[in-house]
PDB file of N, CA and C in Angstrom:
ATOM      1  N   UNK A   1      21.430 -47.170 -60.861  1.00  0.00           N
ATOM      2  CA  UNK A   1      20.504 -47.959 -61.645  1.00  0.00           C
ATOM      3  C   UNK A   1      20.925 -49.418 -61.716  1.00  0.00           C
ATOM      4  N   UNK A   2      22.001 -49.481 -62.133  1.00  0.00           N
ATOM      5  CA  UNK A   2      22.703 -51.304 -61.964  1.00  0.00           C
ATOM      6  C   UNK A   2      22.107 -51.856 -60.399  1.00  0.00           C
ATOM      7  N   UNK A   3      22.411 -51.255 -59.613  1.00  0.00           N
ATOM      8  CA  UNK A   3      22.091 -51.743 -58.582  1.00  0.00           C
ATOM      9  C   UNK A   3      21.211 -52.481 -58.183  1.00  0.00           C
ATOM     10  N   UNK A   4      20.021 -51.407 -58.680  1.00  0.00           N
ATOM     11  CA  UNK A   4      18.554 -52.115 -58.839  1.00  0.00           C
ATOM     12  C   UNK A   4      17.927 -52.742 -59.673  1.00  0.00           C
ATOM     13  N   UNK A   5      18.627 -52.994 -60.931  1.00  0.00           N
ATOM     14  CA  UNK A   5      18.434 -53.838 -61.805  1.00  0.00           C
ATOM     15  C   UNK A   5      18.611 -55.379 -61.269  1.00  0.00           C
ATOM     16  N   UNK A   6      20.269 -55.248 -60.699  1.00  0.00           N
ATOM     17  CA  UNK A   6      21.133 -56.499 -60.592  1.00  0.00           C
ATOM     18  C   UNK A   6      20.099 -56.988 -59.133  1.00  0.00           C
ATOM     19  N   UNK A   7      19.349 -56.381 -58.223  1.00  0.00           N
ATOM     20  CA  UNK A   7      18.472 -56.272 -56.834  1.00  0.00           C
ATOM     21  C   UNK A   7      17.493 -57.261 -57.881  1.00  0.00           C
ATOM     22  N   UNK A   8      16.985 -56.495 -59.227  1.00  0.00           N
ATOM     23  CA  UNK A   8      15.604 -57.096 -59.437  1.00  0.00           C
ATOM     24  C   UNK A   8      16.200 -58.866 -60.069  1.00  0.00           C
ATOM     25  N   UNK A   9      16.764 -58.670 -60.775  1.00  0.00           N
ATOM     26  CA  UNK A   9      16.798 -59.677 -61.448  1.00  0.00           C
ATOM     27  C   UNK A   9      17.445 -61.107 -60.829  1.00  0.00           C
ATOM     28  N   UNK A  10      18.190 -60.356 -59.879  1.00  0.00           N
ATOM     29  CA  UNK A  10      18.564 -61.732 -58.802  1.00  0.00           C
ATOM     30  C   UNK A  10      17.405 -61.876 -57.595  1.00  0.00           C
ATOM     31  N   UNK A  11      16.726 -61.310 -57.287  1.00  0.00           N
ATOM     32  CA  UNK A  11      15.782 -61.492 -56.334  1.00  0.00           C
ATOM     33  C   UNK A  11      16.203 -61.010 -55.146  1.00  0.00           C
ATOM     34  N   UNK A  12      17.127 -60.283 -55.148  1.00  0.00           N
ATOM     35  CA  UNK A  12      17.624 -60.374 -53.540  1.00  0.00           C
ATOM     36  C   UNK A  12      17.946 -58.794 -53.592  1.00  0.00           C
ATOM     37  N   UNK A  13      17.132 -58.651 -51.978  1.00  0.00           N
ATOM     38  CA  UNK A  13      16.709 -57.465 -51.659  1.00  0.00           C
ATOM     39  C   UNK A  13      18.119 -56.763 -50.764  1.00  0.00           C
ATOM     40  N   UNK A  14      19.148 -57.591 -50.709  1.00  0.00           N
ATOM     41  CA  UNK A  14      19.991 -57.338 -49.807  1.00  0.00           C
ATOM     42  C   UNK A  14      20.979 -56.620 -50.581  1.00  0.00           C
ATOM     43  N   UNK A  15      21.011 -56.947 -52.049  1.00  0.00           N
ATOM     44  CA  UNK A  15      22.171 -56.212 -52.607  1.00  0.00           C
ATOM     45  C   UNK A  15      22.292 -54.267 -52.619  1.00  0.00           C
ATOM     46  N   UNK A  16      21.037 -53.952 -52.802  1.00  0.00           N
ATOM     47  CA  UNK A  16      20.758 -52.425 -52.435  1.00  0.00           C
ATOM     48  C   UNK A  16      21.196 -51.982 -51.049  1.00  0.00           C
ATOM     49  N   UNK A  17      21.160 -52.362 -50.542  1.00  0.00           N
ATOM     50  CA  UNK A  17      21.501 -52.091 -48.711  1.00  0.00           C
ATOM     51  C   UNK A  17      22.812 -52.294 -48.502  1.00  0.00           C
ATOM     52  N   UNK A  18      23.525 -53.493 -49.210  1.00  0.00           N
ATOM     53  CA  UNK A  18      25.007 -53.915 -49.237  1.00  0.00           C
ATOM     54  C   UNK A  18      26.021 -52.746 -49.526  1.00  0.00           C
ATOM     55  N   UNK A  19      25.148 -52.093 -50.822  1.00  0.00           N
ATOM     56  CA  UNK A  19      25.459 -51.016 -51.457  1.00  0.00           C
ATOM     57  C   UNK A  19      25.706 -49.700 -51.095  1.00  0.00           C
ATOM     58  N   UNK A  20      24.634 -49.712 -50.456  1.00  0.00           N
ATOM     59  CA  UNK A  20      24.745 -48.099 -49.845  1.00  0.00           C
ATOM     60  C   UNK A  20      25.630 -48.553 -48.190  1.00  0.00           C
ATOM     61  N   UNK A  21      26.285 -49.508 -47.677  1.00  0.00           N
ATOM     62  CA  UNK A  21      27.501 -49.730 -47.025  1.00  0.00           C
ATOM     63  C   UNK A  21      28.628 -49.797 -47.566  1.00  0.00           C
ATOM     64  N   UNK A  22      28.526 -50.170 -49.033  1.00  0.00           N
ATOM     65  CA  UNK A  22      30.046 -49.546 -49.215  1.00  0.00           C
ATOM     66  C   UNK A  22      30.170 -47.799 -49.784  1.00  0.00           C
ATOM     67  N   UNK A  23      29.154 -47.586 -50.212  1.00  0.00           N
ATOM     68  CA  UNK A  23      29.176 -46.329 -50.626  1.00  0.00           C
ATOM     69  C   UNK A  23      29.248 -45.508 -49.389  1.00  0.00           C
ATOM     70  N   UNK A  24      28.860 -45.511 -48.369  1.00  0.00           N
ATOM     71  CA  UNK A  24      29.124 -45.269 -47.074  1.00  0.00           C
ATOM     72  C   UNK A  24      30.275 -44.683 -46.449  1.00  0.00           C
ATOM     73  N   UNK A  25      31.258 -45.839 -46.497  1.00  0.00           N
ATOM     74  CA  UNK A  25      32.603 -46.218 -46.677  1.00  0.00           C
ATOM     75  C   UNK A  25      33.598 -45.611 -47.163  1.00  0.00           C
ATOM     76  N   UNK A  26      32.842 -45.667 -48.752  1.00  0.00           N
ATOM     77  CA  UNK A  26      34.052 -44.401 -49.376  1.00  0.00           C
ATOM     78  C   UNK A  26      34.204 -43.386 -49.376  1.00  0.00           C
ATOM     79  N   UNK A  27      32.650 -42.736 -48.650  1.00  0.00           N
ATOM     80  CA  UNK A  27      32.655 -41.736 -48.646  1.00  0.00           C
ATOM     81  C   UNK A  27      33.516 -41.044 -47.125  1.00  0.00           C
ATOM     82  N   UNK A  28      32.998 -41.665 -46.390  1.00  0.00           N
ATOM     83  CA  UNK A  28      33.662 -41.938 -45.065  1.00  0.00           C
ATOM     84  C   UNK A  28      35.026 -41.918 -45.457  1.00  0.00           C
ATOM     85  N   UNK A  29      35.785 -42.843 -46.843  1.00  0.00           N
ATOM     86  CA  UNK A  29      37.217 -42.331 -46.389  1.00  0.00           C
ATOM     87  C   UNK A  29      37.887 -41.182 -46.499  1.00  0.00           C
ATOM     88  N   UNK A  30      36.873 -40.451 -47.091  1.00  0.00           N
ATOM     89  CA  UNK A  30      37.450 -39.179 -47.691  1.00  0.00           C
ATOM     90  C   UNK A  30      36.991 -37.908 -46.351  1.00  0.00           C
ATOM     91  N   UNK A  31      35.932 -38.163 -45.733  1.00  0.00           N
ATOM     92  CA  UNK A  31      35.104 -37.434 -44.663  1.00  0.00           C
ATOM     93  C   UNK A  31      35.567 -38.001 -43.396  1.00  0.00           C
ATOM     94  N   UNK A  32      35.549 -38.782 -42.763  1.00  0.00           N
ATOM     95  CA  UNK A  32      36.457 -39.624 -42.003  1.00  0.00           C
ATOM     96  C   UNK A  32      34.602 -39.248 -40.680  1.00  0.00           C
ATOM     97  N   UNK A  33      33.527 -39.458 -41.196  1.00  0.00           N
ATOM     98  CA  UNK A  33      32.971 -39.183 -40.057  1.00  0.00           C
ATOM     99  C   UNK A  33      32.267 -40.328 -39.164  1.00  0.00           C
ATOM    100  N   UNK A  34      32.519 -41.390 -39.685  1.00  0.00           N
ATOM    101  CA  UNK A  34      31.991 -42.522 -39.004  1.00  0.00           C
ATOM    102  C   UNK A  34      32.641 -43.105 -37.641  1.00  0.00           C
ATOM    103  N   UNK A  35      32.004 -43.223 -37.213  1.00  0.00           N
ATOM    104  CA  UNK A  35      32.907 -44.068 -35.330  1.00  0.00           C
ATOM    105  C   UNK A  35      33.283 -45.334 -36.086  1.00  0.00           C
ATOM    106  N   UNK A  36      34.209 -45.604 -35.548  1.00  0.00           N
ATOM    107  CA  UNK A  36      34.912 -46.888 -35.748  1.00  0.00           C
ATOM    108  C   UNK A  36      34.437 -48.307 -35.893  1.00  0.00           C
ATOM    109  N   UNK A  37      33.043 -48.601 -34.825  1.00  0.00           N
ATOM    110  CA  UNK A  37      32.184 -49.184 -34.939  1.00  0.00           C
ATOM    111  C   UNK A  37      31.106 -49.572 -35.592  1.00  0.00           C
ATOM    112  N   UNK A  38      31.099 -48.493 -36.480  1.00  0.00           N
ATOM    113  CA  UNK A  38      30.540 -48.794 -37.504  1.00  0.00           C
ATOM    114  C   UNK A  38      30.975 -48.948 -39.087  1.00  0.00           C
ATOM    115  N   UNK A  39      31.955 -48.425 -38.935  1.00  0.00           N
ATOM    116  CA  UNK A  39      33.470 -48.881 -40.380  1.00  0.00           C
ATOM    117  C   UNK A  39      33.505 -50.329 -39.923  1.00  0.00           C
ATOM    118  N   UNK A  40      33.823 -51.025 -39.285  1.00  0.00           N
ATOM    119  CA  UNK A  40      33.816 -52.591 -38.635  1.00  0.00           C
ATOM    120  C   UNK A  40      32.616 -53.180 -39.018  1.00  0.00           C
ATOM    121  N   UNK A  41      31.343 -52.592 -38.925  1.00  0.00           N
ATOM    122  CA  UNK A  41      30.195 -53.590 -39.227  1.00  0.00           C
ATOM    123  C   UNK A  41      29.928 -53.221 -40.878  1.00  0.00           C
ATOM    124  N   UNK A  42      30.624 -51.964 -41.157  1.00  0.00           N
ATOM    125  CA  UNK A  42      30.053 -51.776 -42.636  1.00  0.00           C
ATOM    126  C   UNK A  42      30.857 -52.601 -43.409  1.00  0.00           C
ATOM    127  N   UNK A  43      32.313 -53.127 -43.357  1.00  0.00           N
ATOM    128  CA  UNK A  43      33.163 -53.510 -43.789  1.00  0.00           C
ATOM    129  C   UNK A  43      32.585 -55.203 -43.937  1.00  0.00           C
ATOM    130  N   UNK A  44      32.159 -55.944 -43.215  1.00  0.00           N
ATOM    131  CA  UNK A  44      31.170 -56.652 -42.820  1.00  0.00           C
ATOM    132  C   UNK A  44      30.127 -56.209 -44.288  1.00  0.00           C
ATOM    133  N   UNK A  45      29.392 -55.755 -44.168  1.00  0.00           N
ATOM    134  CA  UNK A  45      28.580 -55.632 -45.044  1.00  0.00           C
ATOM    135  C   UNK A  45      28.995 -55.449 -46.803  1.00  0.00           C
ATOM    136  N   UNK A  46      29.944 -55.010 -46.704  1.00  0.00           N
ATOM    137  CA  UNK A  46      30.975 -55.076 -47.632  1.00  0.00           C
ATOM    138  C   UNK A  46      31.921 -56.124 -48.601  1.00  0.00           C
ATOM    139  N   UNK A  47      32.213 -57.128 -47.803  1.00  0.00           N
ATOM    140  CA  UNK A  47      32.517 -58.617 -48.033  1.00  0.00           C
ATOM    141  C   UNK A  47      31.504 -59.415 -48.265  1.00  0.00           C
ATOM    142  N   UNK A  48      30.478 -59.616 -47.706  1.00  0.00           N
ATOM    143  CA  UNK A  48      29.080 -59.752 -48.283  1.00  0.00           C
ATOM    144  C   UNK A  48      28.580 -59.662 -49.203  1.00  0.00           C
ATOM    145  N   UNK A  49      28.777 -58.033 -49.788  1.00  0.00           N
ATOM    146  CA  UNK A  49      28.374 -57.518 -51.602  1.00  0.00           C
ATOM    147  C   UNK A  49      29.604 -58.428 -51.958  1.00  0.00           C
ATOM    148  N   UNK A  50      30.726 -58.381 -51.860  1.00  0.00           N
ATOM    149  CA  UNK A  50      31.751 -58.254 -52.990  1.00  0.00           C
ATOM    150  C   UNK A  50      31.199 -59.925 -53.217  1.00  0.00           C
ATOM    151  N   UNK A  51      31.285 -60.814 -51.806  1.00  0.00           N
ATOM    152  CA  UNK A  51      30.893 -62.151 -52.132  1.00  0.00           C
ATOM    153  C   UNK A  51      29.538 -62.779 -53.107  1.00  0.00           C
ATOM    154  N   UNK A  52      28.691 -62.125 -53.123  1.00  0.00           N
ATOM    155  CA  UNK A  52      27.595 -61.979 -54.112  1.00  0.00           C
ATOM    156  C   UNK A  52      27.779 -61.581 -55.399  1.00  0.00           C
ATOM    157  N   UNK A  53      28.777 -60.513 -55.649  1.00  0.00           N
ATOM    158  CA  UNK A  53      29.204 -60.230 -56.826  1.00  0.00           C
ATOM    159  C   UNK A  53      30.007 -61.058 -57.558  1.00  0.00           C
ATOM    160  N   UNK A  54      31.174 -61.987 -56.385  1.00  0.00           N
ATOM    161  CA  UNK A  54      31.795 -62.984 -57.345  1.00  0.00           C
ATOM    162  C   UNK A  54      31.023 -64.080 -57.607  1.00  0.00           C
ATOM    163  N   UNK A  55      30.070 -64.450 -56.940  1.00  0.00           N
ATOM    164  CA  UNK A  55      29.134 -65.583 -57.088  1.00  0.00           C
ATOM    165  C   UNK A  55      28.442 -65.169 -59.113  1.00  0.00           C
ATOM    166  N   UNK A  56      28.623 -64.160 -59.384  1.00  0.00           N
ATOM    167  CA  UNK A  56      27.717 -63.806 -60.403  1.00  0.00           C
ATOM    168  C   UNK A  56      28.738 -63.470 -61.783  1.00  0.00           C
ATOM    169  N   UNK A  57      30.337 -64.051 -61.281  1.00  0.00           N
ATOM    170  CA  UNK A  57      31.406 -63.932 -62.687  1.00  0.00           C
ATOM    171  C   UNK A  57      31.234 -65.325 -62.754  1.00  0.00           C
TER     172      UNK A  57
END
């Protein structure tokens, strides 16, 4: 729910999508089922959220 709150109220459609790449991720570290190539671009997508998130402390 934050997610899509913090999506509505900043305007930006990218933070939901950012999201479900890191959630991705963690889940992946525990499942280990992702190719490598795509841990690399999600990680990428990842620095992205976190950078948006510090923009907003």
């Amino acid at each position: 729910r934050y997610v899509s709150k913090l999506s509505s109220e900043r305007g930006d459609r990218e933070i939901p999508r950012l999201w479900l790449s890191a959630v991705s991720l963690h889940q992946n570290f525990y499942e280990n089922w992702l190719p490598g190539e795509i841990v690399e671009e999600g990680l990428e997508s990842v620095k992205e959220f976190v950078e948006k998130l510090r923009k907003l402390l």
